[in-house]
PDB file of N, CA and C in Angstrom:
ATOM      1  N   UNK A   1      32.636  80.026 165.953  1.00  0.00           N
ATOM      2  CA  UNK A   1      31.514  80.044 165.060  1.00  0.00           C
ATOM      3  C   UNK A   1      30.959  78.625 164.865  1.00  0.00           C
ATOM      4  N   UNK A   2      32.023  77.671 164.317  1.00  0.00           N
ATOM      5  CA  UNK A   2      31.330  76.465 164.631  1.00  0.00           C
ATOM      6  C   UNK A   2      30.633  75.563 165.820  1.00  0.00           C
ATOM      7  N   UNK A   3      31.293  76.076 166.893  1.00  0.00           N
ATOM      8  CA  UNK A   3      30.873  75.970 168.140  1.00  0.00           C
ATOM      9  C   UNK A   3      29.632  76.595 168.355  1.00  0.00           C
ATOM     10  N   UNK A   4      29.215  77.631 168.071  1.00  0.00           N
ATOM     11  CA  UNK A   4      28.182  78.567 168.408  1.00  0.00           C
ATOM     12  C   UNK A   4      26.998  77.719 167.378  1.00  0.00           C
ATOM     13  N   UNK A   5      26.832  77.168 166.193  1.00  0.00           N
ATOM     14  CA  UNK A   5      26.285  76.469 165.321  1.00  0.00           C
ATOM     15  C   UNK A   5      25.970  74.943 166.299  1.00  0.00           C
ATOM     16  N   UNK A   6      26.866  74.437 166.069  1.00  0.00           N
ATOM     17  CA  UNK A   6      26.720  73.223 166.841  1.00  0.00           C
ATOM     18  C   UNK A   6      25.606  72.861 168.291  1.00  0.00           C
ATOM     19  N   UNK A   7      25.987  73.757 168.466  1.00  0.00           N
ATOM     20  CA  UNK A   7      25.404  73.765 170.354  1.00  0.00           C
ATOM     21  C   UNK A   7      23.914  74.196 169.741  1.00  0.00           C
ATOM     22  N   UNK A   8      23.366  75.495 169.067  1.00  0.00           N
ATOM     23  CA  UNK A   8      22.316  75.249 168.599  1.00  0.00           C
ATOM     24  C   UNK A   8      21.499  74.082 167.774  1.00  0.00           C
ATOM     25  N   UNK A   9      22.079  73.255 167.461  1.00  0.00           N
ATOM     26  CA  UNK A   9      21.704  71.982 167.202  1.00  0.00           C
ATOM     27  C   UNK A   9      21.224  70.934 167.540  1.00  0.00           C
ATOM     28  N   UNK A  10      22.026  71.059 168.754  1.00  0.00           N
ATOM     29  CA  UNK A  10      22.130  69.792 169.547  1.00  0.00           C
ATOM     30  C   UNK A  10      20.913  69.475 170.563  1.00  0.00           C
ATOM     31  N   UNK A  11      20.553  68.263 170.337  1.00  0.00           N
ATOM     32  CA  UNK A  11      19.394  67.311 170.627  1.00  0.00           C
ATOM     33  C   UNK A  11      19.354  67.282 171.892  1.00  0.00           C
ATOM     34  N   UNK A  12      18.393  66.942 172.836  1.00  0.00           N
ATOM     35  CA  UNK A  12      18.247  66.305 174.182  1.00  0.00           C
ATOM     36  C   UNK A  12      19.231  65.404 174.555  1.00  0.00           C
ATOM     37  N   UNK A  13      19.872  65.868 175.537  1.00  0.00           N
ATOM     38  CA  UNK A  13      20.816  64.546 175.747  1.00  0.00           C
ATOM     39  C   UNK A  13      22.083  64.403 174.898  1.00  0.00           C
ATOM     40  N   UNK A  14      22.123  65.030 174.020  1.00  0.00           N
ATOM     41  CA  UNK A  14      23.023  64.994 173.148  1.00  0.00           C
ATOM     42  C   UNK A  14      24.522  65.983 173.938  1.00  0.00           C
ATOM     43  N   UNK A  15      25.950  65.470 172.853  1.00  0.00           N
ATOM     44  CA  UNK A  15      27.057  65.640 173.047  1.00  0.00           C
ATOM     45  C   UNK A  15      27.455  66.672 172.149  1.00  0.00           C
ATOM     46  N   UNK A  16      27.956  67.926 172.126  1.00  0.00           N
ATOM     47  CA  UNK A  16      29.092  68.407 171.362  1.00  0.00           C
ATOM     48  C   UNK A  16      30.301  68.134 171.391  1.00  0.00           C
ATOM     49  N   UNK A  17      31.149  67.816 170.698  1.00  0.00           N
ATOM     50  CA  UNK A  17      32.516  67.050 170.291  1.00  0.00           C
ATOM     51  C   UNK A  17      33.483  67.975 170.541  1.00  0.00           C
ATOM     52  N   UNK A  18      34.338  69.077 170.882  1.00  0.00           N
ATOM     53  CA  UNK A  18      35.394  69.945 170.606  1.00  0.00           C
ATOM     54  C   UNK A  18      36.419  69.330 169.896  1.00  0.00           C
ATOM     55  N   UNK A  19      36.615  69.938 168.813  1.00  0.00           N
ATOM     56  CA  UNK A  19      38.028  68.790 167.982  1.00  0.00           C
ATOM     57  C   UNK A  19      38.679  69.723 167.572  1.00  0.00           C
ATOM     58  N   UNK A  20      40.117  69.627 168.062  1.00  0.00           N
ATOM     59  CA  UNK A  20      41.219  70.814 167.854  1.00  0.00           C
ATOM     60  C   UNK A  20      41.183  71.997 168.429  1.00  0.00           C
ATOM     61  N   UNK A  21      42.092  72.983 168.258  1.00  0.00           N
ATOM     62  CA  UNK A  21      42.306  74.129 169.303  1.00  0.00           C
ATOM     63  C   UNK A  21      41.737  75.615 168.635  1.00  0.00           C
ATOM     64  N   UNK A  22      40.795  76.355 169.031  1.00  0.00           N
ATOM     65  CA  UNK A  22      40.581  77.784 168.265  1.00  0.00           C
ATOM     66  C   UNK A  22      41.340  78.590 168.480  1.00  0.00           C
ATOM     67  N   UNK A  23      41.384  79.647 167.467  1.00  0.00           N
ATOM     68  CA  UNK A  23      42.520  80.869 168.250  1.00  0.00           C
ATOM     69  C   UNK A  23      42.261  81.654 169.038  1.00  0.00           C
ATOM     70  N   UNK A  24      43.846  81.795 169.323  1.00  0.00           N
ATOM     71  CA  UNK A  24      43.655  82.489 170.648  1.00  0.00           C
ATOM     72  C   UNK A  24      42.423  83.572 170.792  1.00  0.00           C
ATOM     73  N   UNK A  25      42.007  83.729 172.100  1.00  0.00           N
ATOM     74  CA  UNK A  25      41.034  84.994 172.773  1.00  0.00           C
ATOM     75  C   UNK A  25      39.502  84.612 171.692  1.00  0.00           C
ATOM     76  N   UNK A  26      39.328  83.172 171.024  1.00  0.00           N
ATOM     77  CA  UNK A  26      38.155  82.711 171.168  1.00  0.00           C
ATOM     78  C   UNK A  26      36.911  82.716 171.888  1.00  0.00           C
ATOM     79  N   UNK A  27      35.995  83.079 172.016  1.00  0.00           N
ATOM     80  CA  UNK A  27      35.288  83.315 173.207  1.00  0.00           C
ATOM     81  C   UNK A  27      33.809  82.785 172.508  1.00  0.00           C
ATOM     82  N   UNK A  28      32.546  81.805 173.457  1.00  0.00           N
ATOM     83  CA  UNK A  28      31.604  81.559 173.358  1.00  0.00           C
ATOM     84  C   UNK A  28      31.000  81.531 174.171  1.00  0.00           C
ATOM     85  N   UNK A  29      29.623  81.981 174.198  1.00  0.00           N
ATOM     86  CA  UNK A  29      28.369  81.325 174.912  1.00  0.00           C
ATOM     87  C   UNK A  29      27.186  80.907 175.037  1.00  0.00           C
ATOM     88  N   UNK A  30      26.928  79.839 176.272  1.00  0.00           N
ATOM     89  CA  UNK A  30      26.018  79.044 176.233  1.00  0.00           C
ATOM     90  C   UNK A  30      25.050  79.613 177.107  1.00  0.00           C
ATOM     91  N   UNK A  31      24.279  78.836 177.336  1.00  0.00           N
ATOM     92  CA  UNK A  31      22.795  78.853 178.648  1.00  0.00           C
ATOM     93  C   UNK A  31      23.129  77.713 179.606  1.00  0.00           C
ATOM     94  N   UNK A  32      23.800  77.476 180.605  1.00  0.00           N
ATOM     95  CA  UNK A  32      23.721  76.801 181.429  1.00  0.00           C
ATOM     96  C   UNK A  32      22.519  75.651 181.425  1.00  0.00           C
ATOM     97  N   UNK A  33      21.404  77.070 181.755  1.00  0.00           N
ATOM     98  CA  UNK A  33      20.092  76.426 182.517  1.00  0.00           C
ATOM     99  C   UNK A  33      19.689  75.187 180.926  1.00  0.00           C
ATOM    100  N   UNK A  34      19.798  75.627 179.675  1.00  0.00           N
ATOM    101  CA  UNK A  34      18.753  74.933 179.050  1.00  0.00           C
ATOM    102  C   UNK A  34      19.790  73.466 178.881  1.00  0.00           C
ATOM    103  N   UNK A  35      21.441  74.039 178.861  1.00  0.00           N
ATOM    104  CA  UNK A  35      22.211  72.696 178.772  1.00  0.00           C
ATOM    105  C   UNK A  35      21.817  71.512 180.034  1.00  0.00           C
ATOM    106  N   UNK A  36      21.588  72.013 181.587  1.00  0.00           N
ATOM    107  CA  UNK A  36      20.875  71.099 182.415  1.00  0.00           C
ATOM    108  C   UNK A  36      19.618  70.754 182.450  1.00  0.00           C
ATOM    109  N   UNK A  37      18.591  71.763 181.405  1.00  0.00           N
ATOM    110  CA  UNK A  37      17.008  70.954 181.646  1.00  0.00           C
ATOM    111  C   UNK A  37      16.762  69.765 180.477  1.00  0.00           C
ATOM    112  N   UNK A  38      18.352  69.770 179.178  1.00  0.00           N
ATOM    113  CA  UNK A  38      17.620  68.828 178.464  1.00  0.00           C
ATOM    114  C   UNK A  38      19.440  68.279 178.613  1.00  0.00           C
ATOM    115  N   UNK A  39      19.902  67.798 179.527  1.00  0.00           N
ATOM    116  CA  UNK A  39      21.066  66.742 179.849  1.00  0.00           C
ATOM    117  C   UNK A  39      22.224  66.715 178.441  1.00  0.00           C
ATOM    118  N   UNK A  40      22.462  68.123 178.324  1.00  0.00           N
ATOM    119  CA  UNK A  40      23.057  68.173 176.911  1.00  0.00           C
ATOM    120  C   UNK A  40      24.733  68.313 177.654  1.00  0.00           C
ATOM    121  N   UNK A  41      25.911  68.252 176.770  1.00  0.00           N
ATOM    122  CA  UNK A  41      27.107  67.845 177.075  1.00  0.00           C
ATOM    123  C   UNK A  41      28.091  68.529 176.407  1.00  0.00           C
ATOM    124  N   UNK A  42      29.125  68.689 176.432  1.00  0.00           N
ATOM    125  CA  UNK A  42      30.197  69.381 175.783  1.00  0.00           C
ATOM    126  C   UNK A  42      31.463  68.796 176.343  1.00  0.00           C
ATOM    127  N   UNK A  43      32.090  68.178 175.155  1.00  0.00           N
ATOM    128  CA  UNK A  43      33.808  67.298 175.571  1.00  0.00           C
ATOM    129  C   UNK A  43      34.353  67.763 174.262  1.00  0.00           C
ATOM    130  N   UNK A  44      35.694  68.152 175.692  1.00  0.00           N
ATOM    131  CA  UNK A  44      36.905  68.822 174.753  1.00  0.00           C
ATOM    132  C   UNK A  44      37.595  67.439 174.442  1.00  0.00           C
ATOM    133  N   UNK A  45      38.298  67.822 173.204  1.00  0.00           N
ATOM    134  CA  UNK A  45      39.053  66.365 172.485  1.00  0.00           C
ATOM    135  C   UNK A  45      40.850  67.263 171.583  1.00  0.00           C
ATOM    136  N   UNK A  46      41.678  66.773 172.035  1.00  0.00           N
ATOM    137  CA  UNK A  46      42.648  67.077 171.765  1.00  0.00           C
ATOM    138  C   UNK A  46      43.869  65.649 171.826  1.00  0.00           C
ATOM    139  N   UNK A  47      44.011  64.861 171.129  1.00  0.00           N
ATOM    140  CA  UNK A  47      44.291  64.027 170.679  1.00  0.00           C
ATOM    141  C   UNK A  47      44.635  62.815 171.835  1.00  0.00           C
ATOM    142  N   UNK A  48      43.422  62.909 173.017  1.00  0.00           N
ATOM    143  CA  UNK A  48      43.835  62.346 174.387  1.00  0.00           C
ATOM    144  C   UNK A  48      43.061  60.865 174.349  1.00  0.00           C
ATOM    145  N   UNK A  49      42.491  60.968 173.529  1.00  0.00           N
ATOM    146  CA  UNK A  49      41.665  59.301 173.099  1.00  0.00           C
ATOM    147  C   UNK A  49      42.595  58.547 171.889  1.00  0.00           C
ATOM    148  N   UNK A  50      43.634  59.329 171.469  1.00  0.00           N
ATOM    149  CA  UNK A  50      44.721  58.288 169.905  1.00  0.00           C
ATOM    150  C   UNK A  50      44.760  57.572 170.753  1.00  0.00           C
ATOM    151  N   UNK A  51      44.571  56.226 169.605  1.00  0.00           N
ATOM    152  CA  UNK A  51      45.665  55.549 170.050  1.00  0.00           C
ATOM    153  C   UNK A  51      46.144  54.799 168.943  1.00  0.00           C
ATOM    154  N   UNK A  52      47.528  55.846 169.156  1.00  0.00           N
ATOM    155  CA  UNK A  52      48.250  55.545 168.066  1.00  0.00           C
ATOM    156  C   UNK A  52      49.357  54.595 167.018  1.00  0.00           C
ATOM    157  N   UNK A  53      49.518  53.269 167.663  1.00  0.00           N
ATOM    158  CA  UNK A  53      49.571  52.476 167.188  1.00  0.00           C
ATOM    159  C   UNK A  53      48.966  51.944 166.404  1.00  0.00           C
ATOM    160  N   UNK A  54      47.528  51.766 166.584  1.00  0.00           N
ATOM    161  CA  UNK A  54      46.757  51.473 165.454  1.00  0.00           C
ATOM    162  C   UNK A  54      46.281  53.108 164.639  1.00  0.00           C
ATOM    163  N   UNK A  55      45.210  54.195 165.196  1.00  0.00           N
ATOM    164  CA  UNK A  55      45.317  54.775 164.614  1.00  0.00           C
ATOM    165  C   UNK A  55      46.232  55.392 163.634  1.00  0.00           C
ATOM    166  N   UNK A  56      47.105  56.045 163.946  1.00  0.00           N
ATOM    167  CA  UNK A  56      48.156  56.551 162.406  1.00  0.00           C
ATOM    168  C   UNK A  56      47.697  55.441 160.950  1.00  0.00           C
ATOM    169  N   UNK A  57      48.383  54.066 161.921  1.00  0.00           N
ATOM    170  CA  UNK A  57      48.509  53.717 160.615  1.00  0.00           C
ATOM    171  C   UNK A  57      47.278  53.539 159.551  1.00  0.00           C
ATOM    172  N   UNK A  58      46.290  53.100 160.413  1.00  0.00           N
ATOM    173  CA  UNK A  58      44.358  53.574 159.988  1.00  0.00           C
ATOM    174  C   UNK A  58      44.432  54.670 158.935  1.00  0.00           C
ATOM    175  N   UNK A  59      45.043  55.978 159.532  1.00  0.00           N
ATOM    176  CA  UNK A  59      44.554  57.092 158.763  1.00  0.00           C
ATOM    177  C   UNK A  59      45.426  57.022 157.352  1.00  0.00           C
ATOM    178  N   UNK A  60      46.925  56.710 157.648  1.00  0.00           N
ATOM    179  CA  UNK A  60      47.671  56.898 156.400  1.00  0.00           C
ATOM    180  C   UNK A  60      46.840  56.059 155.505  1.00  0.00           C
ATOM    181  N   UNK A  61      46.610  54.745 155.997  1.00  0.00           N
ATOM    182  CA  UNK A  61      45.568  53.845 154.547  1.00  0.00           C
ATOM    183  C   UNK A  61      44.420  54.571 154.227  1.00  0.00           C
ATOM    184  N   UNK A  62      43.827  55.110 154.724  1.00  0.00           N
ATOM    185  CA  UNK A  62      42.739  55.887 154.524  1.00  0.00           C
ATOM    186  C   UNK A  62      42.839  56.922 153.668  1.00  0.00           C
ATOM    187  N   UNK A  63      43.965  57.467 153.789  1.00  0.00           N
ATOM    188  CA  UNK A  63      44.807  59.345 152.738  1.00  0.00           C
ATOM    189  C   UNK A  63      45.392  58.348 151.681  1.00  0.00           C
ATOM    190  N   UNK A  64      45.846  57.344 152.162  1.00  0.00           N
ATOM    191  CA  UNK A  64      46.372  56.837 150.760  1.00  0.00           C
ATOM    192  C   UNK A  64      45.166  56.364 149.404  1.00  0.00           C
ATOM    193  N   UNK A  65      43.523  55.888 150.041  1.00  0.00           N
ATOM    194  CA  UNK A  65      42.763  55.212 149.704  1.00  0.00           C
ATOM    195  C   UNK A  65      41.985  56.816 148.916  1.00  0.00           C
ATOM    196  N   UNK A  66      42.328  57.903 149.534  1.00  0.00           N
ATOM    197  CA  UNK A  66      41.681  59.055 148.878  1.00  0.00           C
ATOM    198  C   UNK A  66      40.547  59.526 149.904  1.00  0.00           C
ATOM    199  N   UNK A  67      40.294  58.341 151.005  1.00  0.00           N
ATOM    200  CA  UNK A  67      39.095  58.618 151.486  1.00  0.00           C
ATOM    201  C   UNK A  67      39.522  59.341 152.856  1.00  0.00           C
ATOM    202  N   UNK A  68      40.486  59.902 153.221  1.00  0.00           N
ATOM    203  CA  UNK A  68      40.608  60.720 154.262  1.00  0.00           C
ATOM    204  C   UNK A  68      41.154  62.272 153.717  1.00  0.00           C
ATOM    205  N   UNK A  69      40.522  62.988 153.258  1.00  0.00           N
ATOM    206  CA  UNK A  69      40.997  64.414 153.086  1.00  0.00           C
ATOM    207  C   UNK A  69      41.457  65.296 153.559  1.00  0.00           C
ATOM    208  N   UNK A  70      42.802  65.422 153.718  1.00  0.00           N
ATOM    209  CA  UNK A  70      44.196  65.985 154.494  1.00  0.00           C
ATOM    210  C   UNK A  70      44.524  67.482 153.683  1.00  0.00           C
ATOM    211  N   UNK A  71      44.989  67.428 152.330  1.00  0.00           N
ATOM    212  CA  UNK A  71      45.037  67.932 151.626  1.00  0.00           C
ATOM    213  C   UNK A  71      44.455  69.715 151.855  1.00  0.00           C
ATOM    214  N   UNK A  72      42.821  69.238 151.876  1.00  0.00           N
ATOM    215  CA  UNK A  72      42.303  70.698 151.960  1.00  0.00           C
ATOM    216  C   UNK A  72      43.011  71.340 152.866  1.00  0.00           C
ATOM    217  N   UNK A  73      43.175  70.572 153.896  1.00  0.00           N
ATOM    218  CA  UNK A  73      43.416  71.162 155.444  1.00  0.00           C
ATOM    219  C   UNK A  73      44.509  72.039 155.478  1.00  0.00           C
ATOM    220  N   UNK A  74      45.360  71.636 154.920  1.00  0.00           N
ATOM    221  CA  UNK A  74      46.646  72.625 154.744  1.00  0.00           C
ATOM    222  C   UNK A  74      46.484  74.108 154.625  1.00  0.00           C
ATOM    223  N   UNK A  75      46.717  74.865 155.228  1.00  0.00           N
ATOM    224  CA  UNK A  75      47.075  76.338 154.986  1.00  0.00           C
ATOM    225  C   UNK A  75      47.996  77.122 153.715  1.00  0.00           C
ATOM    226  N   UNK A  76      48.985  76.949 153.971  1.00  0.00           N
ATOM    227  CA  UNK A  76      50.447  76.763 153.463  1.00  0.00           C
ATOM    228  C   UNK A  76      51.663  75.834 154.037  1.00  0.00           C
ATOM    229  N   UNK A  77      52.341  75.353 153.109  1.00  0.00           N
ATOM    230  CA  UNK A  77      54.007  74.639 153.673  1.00  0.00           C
ATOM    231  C   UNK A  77      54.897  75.850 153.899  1.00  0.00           C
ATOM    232  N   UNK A  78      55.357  75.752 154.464  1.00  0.00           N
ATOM    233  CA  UNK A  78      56.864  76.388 154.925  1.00  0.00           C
ATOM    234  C   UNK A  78      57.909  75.804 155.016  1.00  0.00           C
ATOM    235  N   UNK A  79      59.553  75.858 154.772  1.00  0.00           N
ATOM    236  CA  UNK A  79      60.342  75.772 154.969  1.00  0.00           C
ATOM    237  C   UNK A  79      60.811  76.031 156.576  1.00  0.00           C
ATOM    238  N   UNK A  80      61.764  75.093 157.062  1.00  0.00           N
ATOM    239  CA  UNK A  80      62.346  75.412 158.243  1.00  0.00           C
ATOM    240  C   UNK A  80      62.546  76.481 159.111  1.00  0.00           C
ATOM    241  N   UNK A  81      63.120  77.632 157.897  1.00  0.00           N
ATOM    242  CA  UNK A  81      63.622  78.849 157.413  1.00  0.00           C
ATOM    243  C   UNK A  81      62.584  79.381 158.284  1.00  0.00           C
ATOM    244  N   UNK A  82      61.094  79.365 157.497  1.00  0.00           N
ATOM    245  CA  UNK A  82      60.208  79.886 157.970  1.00  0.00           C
ATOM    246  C   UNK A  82      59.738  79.763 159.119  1.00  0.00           C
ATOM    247  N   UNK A  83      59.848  78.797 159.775  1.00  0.00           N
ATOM    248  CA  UNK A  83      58.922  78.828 161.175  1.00  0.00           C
ATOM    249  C   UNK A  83      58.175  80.223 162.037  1.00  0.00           C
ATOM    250  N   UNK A  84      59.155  80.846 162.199  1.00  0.00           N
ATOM    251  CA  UNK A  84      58.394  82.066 163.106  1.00  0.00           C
ATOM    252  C   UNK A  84      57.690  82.605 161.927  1.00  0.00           C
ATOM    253  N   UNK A  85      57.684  82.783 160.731  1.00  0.00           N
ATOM    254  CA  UNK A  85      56.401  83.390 160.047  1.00  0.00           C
ATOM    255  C   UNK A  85      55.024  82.382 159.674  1.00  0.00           C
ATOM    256  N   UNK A  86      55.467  81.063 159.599  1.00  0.00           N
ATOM    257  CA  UNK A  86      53.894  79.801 160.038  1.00  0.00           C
ATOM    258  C   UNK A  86      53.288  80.049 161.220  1.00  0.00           C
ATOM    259  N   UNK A  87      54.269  80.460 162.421  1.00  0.00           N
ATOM    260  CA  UNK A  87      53.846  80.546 163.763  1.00  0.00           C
ATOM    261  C   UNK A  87      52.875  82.357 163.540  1.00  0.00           C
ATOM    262  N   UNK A  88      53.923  83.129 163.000  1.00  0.00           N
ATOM    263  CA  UNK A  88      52.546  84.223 162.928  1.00  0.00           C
ATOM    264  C   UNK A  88      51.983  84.025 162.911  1.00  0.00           C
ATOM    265  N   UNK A  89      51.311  83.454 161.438  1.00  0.00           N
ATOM    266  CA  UNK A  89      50.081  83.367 160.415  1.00  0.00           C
ATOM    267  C   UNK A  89      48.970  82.981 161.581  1.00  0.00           C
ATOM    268  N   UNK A  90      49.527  81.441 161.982  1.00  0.00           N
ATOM    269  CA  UNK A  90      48.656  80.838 163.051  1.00  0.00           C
ATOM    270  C   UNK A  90      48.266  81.720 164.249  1.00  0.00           C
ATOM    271  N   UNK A  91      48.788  82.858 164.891  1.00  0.00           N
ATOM    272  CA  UNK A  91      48.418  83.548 165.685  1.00  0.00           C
ATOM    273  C   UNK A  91      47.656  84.594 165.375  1.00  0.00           C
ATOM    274  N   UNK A  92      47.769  85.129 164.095  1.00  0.00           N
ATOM    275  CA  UNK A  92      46.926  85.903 163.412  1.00  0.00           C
ATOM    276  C   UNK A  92      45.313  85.980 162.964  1.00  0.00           C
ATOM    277  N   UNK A  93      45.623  84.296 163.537  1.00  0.00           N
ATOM    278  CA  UNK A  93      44.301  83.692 163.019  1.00  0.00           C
ATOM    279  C   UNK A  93      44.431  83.795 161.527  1.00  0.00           C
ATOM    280  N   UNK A  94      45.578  83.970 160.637  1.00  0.00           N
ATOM    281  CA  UNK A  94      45.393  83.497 158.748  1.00  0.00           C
ATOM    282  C   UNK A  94      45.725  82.548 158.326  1.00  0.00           C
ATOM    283  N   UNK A  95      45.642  81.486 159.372  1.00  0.00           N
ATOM    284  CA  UNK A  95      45.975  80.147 158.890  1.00  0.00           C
ATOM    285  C   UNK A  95      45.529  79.074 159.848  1.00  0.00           C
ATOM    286  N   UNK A  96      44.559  78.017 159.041  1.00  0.00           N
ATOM    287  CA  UNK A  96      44.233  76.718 159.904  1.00  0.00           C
ATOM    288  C   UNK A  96      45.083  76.050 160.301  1.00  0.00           C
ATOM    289  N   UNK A  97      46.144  75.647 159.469  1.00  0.00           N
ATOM    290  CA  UNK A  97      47.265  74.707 159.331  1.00  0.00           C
ATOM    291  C   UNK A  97      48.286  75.018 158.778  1.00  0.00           C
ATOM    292  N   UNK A  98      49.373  75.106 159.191  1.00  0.00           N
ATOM    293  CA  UNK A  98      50.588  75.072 158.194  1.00  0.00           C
ATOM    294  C   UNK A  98      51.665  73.618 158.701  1.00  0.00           C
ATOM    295  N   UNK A  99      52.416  73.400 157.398  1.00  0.00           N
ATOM    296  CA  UNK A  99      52.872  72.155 157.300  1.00  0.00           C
ATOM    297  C   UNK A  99      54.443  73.255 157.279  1.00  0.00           C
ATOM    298  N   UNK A 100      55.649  72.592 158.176  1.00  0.00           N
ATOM    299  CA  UNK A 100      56.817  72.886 157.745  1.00  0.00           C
ATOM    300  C   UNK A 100      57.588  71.597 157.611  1.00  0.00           C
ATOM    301  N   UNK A 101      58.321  72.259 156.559  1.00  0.00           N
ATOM    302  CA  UNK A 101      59.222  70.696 155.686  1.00  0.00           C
ATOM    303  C   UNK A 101      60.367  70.867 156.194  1.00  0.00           C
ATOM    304  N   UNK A 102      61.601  70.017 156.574  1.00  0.00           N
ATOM    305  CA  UNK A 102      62.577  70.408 157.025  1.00  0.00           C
ATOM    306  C   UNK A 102      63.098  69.074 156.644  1.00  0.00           C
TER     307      UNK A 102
END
């Protein structure tokens, strides 16, 4: 859905970003022809540009500063215990994120 939003948006020449993974059996589509008559783009991004030496520590000052919002993102925490029921949820598509504590 956000994908499907985005791409209608997008400018001449312009890039869509992919950031993070949708669930499974996701499915979208585009127009080829109008993505080659106005040089428009689409890059997948899955954490292959960190670099994480500096980044991490960037972001923790940033969550610590208030100005990086982590928080929402969370789904639910789980316990260890739990894993194969976080791993449902996430396949179910009823959860963005889950955090397990162990």
């Amino acid at each position: 859905q956000a994908f499907d939003s985005s791409y209608g948006l997008l400018a001449k020449s312009g890039t869509v970003v992919l950031v993070g993974m949708p669930a499974n059996g996701v499915m979208s589509e585009i127009d080829p022809g109008t993505m080659a008559a106005y040089s428009q783009n689409i890059l997948g991004s899955k954490m292959g540009s960190a670099r994480i030496q500096v980044d991490i520590p960037n972001l923790i000052s940033l969550y610590e500063q208030g100005r990086l919002k982590l928080d929402e993102l969370v789904t639910k925490t789980y316990n260890l215990e739990e894993i194969n029921e976080a791993i449902a949820a996430v396949k179910r598509g009823d959860a963005l994120r889950n955090v397990i504590v162990f």
